[in-house]
Protein backbone atom coordinates (compact mmCIF):
# COMPACT_ATOMS: atom_id res chain seq x y z
CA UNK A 1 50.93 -46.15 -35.11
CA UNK A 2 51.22 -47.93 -38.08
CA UNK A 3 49.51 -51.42 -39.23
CA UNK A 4 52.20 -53.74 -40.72
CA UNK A 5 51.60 -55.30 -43.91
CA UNK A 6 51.91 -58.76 -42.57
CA UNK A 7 48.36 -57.93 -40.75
CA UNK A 8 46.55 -56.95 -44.13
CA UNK A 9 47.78 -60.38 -45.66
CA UNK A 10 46.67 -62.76 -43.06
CA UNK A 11 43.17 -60.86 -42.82
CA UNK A 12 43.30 -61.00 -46.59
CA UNK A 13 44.39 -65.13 -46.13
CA UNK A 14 41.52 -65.38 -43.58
CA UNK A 15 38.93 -63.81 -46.47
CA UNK A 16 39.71 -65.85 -49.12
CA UNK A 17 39.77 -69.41 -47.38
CA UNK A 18 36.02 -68.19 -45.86
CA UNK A 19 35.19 -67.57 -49.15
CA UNK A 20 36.45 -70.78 -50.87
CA UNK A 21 35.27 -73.01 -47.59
CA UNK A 22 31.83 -70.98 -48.44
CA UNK A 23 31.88 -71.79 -51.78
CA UNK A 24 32.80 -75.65 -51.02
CA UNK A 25 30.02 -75.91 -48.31
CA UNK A 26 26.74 -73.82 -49.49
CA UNK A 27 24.84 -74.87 -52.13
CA UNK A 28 22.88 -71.85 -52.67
CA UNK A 29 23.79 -70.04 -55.58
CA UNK A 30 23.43 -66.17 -54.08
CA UNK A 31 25.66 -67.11 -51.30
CA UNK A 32 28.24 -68.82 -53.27
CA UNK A 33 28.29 -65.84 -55.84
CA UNK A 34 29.08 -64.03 -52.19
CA UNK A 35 31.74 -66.04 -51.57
CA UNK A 36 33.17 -65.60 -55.01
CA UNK A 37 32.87 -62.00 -54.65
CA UNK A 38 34.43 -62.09 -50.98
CA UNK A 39 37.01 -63.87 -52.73
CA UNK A 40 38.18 -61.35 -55.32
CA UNK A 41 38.14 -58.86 -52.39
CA UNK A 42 40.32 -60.60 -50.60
CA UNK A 43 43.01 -60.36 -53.80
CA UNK A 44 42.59 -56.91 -54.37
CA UNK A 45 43.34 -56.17 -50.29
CA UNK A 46 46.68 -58.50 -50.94
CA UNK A 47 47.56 -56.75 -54.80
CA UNK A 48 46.78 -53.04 -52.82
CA UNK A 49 48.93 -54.15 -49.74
CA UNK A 50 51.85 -56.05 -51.80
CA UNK A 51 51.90 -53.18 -53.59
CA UNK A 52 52.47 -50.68 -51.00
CA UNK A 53 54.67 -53.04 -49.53
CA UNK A 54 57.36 -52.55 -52.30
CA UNK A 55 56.18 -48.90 -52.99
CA UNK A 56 54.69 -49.36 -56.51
CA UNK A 57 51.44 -49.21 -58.16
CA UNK A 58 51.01 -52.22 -59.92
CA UNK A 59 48.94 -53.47 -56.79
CA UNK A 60 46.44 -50.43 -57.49
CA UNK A 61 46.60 -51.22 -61.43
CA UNK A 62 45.59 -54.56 -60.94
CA UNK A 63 42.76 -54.00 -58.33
CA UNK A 64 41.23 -51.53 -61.09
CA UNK A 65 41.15 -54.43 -63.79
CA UNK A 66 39.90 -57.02 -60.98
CA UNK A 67 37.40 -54.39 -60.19
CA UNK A 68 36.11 -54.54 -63.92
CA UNK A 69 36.09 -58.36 -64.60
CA UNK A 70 34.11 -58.33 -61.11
CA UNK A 71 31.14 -55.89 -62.17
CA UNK A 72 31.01 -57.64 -65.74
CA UNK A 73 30.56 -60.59 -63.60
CA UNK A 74 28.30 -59.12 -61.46
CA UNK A 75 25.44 -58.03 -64.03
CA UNK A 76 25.83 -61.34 -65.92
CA UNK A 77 25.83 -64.05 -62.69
CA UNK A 78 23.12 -62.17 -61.28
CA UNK A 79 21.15 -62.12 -64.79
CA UNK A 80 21.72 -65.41 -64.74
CA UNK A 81 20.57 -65.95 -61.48
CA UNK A 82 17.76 -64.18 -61.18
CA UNK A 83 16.30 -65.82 -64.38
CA UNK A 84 17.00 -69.50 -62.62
CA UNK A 85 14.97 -68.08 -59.48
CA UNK A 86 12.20 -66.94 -61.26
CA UNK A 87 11.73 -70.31 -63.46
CA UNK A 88 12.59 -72.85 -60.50
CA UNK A 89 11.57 -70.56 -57.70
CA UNK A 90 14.70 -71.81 -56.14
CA UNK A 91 18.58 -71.02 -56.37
CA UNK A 92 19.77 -74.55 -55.13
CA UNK A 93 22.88 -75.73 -56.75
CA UNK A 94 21.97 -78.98 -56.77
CA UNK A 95 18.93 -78.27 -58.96
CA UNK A 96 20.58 -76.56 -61.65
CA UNK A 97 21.17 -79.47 -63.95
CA UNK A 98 16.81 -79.31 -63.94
CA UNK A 99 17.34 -76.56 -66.70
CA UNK A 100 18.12 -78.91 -69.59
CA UNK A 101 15.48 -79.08 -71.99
């Protein structure tokens, strides 16, 4: 029994628009860096199933490179983060603009 890739797109739809609605809504910073990051999962299930849709792997190539720009983002949002918690006690979105000198 075989999934069609039809399935792996709208599941891969449905990710993405919860993570942009989650990014829209929260104003927490960890959660919306979630989001983000449920976001960019959500492309690489589409690139890995487009790809094995038309039986190439450029899907797979560009998941790799996604994967990349996602862990450089990874150690520098959460460096950033973690250094607003610890001086504010708080990752609020709204109180972000408290960090100018």
């Amino acid at each position: 029994m075989r999934v069609p890739g039809a399935a792996y797109l709208i599941v891969s739809a449905i990710l993405f628009t919860t993570g942009a609605v989650g990014v829209l809504v929260r104003r927490n910073v960890l959660v919306m860096f979630m989001c983000i990051e449920l976001m960019l999962n959500a492309v690489n299930l589409s690139f890995v199933t487009l790809g094995r849709m038309m039986h190439a792997l450029d899907g797979q190539v560009a998941v790799f490179f996604v994967l990349v720009v996602a862990a450089a983002e990874v150690v520098v949002g959460l460096a950033i983060i973690v250094a607003i918690f610890r001086r504010r006690a708080s990752a609020d979105a709204d109180q972000i603009n408290l960090l100018k000198w």
